[in-house]
PDB file of N, CA and C in Angstrom:
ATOM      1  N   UNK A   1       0.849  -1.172   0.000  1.00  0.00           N
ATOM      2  CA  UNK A   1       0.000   0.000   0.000  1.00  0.00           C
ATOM      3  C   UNK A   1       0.894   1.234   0.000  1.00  0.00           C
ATOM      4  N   UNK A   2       0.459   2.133  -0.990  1.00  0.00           N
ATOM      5  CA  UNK A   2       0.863   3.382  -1.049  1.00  0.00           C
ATOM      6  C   UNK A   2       0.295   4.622  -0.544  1.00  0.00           C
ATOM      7  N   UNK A   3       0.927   5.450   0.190  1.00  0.00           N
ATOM      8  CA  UNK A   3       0.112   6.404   0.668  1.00  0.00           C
ATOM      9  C   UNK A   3       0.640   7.845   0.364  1.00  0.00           C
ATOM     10  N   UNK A   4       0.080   8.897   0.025  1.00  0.00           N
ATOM     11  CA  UNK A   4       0.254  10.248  -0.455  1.00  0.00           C
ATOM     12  C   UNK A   4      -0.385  11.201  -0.111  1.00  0.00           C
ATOM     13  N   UNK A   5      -0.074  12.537  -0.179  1.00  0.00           N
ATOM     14  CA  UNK A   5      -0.590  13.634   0.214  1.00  0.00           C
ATOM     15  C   UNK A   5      -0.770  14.159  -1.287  1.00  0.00           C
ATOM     16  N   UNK A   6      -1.881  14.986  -1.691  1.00  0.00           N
ATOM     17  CA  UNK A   6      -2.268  15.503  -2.903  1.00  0.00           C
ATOM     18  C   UNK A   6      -2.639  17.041  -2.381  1.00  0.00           C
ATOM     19  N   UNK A   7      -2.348  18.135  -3.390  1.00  0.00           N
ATOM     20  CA  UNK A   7      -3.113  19.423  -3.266  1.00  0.00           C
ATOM     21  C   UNK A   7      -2.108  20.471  -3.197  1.00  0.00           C
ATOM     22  N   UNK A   8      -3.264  21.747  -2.577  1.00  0.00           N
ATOM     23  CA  UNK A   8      -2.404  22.958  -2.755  1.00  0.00           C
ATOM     24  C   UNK A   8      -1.280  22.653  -1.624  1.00  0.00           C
ATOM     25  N   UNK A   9      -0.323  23.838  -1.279  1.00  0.00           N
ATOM     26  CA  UNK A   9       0.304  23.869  -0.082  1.00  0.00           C
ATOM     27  C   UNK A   9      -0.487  24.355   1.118  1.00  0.00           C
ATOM     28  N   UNK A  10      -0.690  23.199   2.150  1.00  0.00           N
ATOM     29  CA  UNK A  10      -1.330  23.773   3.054  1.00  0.00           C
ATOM     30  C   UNK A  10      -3.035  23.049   3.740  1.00  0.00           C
ATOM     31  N   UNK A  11      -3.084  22.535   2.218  1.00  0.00           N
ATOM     32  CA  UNK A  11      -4.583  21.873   2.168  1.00  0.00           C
ATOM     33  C   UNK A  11      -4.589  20.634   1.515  1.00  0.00           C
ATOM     34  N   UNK A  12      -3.473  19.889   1.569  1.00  0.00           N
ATOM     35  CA  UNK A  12      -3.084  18.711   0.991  1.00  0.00           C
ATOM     36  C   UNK A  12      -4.388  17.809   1.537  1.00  0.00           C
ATOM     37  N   UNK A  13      -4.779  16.440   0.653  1.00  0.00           N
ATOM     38  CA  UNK A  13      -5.444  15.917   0.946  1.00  0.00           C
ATOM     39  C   UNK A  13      -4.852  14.556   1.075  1.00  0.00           C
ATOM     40  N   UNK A  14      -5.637  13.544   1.691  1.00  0.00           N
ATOM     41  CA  UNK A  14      -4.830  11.937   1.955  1.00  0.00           C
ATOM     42  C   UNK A  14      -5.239  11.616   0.377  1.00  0.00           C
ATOM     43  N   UNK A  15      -4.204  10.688  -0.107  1.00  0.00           N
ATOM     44  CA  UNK A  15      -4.644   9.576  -1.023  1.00  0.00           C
ATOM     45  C   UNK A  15      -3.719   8.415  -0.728  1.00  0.00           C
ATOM     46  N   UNK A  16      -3.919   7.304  -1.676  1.00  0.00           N
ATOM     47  CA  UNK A  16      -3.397   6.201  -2.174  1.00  0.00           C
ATOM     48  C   UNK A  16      -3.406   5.850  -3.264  1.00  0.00           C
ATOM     49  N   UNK A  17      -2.353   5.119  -3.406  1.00  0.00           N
ATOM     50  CA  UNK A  17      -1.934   5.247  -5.154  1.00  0.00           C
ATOM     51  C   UNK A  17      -1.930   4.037  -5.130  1.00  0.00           C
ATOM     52  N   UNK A  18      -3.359   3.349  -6.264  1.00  0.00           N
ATOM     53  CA  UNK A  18      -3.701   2.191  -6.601  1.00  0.00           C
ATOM     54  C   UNK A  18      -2.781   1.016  -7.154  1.00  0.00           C
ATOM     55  N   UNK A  19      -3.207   0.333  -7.599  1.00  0.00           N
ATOM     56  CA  UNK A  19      -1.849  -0.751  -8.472  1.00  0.00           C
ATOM     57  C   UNK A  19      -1.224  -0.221 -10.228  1.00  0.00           C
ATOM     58  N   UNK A  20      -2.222   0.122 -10.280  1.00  0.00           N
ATOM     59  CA  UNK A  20      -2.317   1.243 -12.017  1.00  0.00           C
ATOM     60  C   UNK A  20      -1.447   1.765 -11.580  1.00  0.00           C
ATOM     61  N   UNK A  21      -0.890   2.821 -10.251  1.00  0.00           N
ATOM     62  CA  UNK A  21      -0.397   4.207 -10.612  1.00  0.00           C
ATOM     63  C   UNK A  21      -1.095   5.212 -10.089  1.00  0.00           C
ATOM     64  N   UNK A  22      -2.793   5.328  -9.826  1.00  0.00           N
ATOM     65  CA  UNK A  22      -3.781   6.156  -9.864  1.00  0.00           C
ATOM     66  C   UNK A  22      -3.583   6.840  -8.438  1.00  0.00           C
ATOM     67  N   UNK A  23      -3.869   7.917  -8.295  1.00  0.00           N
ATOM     68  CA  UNK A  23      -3.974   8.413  -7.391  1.00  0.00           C
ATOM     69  C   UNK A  23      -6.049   8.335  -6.890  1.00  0.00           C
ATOM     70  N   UNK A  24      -6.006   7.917  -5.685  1.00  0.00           N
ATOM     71  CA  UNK A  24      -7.248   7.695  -4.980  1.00  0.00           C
ATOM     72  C   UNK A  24      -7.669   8.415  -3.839  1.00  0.00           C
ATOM     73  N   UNK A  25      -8.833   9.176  -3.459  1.00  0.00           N
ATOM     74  CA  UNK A  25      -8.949  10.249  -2.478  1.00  0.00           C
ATOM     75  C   UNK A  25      -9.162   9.414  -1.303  1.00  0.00           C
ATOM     76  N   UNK A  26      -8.719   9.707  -0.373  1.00  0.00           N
ATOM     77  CA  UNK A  26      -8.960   8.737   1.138  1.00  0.00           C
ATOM     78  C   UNK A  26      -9.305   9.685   1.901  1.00  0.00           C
ATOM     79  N   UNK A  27      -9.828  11.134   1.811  1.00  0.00           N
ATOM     80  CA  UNK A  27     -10.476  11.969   2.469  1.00  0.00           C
ATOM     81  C   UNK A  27     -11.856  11.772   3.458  1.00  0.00           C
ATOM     82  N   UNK A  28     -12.558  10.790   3.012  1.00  0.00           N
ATOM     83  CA  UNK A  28     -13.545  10.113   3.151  1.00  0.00           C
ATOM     84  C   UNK A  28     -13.187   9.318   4.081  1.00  0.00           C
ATOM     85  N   UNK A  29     -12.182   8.858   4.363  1.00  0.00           N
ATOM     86  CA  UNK A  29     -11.442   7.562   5.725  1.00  0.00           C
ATOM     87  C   UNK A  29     -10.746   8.257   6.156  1.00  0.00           C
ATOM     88  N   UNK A  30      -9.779   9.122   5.915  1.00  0.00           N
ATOM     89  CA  UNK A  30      -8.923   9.657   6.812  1.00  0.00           C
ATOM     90  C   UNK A  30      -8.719  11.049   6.766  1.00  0.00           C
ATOM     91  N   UNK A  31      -8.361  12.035   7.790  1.00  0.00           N
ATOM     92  CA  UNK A  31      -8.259  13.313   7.714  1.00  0.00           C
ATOM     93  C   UNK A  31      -6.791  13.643   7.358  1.00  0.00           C
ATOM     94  N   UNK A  32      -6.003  13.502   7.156  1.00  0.00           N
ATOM     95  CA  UNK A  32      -4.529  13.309   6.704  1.00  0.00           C
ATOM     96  C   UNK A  32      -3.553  11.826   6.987  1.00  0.00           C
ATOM     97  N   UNK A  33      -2.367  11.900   6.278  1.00  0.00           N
ATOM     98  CA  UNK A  33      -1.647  10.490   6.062  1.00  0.00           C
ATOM     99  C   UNK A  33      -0.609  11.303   7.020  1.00  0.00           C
ATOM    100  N   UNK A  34      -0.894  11.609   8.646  1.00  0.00           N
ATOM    101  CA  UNK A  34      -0.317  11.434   9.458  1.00  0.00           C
ATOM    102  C   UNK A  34      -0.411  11.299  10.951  1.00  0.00           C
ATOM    103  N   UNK A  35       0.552  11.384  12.296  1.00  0.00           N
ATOM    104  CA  UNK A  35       0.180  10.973  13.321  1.00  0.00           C
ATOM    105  C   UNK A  35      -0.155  10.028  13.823  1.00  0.00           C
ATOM    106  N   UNK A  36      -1.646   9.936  14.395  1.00  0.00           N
ATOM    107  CA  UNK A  36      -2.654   8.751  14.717  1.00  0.00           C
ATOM    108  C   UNK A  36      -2.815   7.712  13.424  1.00  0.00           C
ATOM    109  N   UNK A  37      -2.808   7.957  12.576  1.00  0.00           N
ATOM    110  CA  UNK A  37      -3.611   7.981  10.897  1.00  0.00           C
ATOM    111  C   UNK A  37      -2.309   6.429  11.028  1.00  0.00           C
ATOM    112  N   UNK A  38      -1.271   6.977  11.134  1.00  0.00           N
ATOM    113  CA  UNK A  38      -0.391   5.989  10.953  1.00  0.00           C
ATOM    114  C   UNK A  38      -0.067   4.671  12.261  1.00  0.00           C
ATOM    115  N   UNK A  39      -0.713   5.104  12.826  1.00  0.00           N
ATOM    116  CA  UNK A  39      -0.856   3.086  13.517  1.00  0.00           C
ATOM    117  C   UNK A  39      -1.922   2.763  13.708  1.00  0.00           C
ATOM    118  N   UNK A  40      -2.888   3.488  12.665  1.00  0.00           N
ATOM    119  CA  UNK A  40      -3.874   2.492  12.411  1.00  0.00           C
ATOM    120  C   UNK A  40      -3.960   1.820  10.454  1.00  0.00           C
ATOM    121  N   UNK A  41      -2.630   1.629  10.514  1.00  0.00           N
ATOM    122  CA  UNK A  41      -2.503   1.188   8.999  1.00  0.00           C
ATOM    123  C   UNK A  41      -3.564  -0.452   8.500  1.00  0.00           C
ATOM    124  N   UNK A  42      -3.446  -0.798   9.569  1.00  0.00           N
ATOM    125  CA  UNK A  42      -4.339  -2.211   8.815  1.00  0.00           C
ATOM    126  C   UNK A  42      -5.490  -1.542   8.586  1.00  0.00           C
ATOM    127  N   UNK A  43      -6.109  -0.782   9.111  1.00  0.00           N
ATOM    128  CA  UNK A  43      -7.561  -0.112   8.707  1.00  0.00           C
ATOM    129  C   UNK A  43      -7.647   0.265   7.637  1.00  0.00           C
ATOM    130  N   UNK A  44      -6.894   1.015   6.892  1.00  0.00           N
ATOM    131  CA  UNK A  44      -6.608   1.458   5.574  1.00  0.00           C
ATOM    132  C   UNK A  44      -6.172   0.262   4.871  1.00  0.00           C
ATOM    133  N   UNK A  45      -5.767  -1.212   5.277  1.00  0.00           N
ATOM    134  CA  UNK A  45      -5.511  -1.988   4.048  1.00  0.00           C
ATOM    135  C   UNK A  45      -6.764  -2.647   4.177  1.00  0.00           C
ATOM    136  N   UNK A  46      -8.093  -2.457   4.761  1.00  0.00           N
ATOM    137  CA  UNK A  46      -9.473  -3.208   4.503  1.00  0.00           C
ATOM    138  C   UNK A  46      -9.735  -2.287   3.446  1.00  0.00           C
ATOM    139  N   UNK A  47      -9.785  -1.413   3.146  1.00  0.00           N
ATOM    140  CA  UNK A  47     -10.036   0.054   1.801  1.00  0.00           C
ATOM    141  C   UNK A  47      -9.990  -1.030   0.683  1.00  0.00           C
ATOM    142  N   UNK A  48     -10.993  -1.047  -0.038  1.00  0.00           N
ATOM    143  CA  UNK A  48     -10.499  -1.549  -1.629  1.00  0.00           C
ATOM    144  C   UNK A  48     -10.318  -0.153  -2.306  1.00  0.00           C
ATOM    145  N   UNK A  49      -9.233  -0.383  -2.587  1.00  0.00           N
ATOM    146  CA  UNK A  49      -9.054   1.114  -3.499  1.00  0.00           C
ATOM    147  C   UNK A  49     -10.233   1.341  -4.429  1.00  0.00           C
ATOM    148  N   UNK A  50     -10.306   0.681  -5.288  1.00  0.00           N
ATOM    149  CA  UNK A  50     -11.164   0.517  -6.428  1.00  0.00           C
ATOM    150  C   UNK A  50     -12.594   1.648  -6.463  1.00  0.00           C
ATOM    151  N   UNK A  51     -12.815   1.478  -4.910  1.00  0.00           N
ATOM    152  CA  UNK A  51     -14.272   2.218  -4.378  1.00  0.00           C
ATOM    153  C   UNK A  51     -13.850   3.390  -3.922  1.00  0.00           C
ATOM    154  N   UNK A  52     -12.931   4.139  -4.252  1.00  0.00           N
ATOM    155  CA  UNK A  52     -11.864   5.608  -3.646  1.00  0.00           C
ATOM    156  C   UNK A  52     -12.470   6.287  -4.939  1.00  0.00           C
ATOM    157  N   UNK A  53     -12.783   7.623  -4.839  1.00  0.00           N
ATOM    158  CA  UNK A  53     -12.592   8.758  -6.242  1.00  0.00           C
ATOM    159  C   UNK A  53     -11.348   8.640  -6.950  1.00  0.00           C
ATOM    160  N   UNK A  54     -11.496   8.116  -8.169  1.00  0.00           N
ATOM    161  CA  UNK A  54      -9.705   8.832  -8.984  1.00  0.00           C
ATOM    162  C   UNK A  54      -9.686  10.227  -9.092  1.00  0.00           C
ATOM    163  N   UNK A  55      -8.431  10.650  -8.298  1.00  0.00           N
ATOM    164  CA  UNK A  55      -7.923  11.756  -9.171  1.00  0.00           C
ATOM    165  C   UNK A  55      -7.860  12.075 -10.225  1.00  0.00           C
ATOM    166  N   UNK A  56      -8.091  13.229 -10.926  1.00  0.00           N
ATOM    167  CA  UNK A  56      -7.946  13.206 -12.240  1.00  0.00           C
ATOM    168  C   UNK A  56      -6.899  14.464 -12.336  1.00  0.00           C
ATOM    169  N   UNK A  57      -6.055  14.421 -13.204  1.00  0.00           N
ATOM    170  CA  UNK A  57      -5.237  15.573 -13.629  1.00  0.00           C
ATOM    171  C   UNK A  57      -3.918  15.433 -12.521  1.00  0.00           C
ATOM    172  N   UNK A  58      -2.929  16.209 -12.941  1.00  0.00           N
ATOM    173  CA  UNK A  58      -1.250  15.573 -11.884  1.00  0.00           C
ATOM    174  C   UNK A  58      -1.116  16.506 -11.022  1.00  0.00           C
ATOM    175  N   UNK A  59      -2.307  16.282  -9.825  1.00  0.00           N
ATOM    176  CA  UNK A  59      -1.900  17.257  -8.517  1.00  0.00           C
ATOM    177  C   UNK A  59      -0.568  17.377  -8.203  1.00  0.00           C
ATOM    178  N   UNK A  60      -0.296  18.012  -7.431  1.00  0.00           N
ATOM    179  CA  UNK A  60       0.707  18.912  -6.835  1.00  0.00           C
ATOM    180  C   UNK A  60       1.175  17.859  -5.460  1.00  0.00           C
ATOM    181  N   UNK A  61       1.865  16.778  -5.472  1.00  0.00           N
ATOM    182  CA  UNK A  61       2.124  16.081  -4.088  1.00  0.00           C
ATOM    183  C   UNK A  61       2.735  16.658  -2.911  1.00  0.00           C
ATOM    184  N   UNK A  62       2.333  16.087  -1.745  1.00  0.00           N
ATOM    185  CA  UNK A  62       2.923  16.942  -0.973  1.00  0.00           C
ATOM    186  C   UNK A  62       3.927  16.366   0.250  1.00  0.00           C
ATOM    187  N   UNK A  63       4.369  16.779   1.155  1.00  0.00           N
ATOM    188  CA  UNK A  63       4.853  16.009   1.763  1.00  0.00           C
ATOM    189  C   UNK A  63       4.700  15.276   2.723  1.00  0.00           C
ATOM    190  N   UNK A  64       4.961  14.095   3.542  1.00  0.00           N
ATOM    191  CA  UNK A  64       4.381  13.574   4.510  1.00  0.00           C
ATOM    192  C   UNK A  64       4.629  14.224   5.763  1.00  0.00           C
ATOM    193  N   UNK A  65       3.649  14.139   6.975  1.00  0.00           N
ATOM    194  CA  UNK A  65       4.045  14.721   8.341  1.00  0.00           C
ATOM    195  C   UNK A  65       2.479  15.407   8.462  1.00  0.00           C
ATOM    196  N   UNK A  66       2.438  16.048   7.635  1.00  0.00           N
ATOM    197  CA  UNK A  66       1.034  16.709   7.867  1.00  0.00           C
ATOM    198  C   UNK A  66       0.949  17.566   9.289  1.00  0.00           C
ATOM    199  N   UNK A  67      -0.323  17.220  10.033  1.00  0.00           N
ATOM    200  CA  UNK A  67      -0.084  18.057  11.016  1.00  0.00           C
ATOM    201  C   UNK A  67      -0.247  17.016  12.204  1.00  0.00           C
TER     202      UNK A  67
END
């Protein structure tokens, strides 16, 4: 499992980047890809990506740490 930050600076959003490549919104499960967010990782591998929004177009990635 891949995990990413997408967006402006500042307002990055969670995703995951499918088996394609795709970037997937996880906004909907998680409020950022950090902190707490991160030891609850098996929770995020029940996610079928598949059922995530694709991104469309080559957001702006951001970095991990969040807040």
């Amino acid at each position: 499992m891949k995990l990413a930050r997408y967006g402006e600076r500042g307002a990055e959003k969670p995703a995951l980047v499918d088996k394609d490549g795709n970037l997937r919104d996880l906004s909907a499960h998680v409020s950022d890809i950090a902190g707490e967010i991160l030891t609850r990782l098996d929770d995020l591998k029940s996610i079928d990506p598949e059922t995530l929004p694709l991104i469309s177009g080559k957001p702006r990635l951001g970095a991990y740490g969040g807040r």
